[in-house]
PDB file of N, CA and C in Angstrom:
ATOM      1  N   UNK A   1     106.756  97.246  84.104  1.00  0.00           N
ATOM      2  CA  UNK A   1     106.768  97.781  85.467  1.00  0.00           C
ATOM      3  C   UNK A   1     105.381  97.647  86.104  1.00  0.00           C
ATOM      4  N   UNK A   2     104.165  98.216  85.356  1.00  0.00           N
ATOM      5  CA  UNK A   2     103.330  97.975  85.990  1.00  0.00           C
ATOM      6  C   UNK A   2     102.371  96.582  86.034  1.00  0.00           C
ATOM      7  N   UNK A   3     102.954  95.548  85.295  1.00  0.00           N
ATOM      8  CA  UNK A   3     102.729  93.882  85.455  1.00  0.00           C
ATOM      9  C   UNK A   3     103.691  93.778  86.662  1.00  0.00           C
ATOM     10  N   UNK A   4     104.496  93.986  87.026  1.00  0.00           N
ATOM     11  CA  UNK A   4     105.098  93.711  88.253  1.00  0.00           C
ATOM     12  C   UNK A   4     104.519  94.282  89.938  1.00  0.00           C
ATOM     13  N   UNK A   5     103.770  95.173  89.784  1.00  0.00           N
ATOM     14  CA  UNK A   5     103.336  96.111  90.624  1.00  0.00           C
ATOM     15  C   UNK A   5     101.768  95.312  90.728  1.00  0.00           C
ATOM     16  N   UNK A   6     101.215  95.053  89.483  1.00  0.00           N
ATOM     17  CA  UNK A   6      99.591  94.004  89.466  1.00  0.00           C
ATOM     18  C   UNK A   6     100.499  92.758  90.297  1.00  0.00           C
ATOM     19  N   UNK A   7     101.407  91.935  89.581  1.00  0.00           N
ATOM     20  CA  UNK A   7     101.558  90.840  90.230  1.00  0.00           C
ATOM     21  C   UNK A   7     102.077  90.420  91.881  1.00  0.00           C
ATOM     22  N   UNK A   8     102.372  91.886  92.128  1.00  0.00           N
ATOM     23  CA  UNK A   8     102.380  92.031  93.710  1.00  0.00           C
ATOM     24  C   UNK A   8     101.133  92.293  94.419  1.00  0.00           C
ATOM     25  N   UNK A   9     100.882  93.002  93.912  1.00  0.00           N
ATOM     26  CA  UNK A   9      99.211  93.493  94.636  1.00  0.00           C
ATOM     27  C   UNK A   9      98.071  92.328  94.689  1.00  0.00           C
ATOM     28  N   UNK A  10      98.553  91.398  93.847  1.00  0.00           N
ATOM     29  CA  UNK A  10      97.722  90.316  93.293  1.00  0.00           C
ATOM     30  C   UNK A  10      98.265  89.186  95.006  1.00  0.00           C
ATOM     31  N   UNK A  11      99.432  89.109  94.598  1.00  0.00           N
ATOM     32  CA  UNK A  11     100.471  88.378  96.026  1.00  0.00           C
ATOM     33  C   UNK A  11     100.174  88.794  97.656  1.00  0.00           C
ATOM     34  N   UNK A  12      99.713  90.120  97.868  1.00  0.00           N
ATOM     35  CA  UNK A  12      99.253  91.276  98.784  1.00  0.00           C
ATOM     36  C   UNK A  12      97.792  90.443  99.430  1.00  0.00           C
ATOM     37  N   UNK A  13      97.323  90.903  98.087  1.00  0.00           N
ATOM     38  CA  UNK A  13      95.976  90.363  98.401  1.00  0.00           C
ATOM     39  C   UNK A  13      95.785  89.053  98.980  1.00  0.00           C
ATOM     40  N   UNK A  14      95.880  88.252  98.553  1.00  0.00           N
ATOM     41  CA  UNK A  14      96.092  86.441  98.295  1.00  0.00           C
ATOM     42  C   UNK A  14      96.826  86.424  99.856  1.00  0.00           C
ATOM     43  N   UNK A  15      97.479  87.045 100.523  1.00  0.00           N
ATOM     44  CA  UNK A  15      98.717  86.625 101.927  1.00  0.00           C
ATOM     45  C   UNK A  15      97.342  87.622 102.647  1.00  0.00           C
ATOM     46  N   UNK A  16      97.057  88.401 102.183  1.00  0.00           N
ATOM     47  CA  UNK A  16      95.919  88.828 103.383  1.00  0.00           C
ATOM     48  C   UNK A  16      94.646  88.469 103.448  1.00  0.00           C
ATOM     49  N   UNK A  17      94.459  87.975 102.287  1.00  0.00           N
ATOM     50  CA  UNK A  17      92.808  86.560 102.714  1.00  0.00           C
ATOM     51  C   UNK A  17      93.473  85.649 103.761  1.00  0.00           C
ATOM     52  N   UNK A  18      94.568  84.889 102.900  1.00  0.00           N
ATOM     53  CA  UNK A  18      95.145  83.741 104.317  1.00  0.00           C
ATOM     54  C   UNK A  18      95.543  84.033 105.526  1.00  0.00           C
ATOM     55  N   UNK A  19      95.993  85.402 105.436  1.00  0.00           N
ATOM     56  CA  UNK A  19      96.326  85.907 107.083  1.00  0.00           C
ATOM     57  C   UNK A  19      95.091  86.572 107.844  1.00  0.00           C
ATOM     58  N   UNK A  20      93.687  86.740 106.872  1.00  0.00           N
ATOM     59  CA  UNK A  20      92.354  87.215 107.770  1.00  0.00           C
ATOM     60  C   UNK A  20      91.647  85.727 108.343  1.00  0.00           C
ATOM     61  N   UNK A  21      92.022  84.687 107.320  1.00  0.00           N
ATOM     62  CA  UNK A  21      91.519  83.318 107.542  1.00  0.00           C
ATOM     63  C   UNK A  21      91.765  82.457 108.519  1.00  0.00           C
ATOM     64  N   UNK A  22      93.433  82.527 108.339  1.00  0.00           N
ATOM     65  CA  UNK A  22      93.716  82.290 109.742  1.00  0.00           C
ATOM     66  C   UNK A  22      93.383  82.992 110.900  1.00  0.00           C
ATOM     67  N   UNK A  23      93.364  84.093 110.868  1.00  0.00           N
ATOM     68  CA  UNK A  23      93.496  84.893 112.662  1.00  0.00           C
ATOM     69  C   UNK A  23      92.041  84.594 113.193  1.00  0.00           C
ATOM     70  N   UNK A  24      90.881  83.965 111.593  1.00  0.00           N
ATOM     71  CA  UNK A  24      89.707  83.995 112.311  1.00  0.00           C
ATOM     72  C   UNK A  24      89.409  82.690 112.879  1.00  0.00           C
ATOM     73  N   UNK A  25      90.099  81.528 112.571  1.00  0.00           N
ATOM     74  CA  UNK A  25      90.146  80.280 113.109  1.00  0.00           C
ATOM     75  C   UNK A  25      90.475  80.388 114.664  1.00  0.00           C
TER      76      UNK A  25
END
């Protein structure tokens, strides 16, 4: 359960670098 909960947070993270990266382009 909580490898599933890291491997989201991990997914979380990773979509909100690319979505801060983009909006700053």
């Amino acid at each position: 359960m909580s490898l599933k909960i890291r491997i989201f947070s991990t997914h979380v993270t990773k979509y909100v670098q690319l979505g801060s990266s983009y909006y700053n382009q």
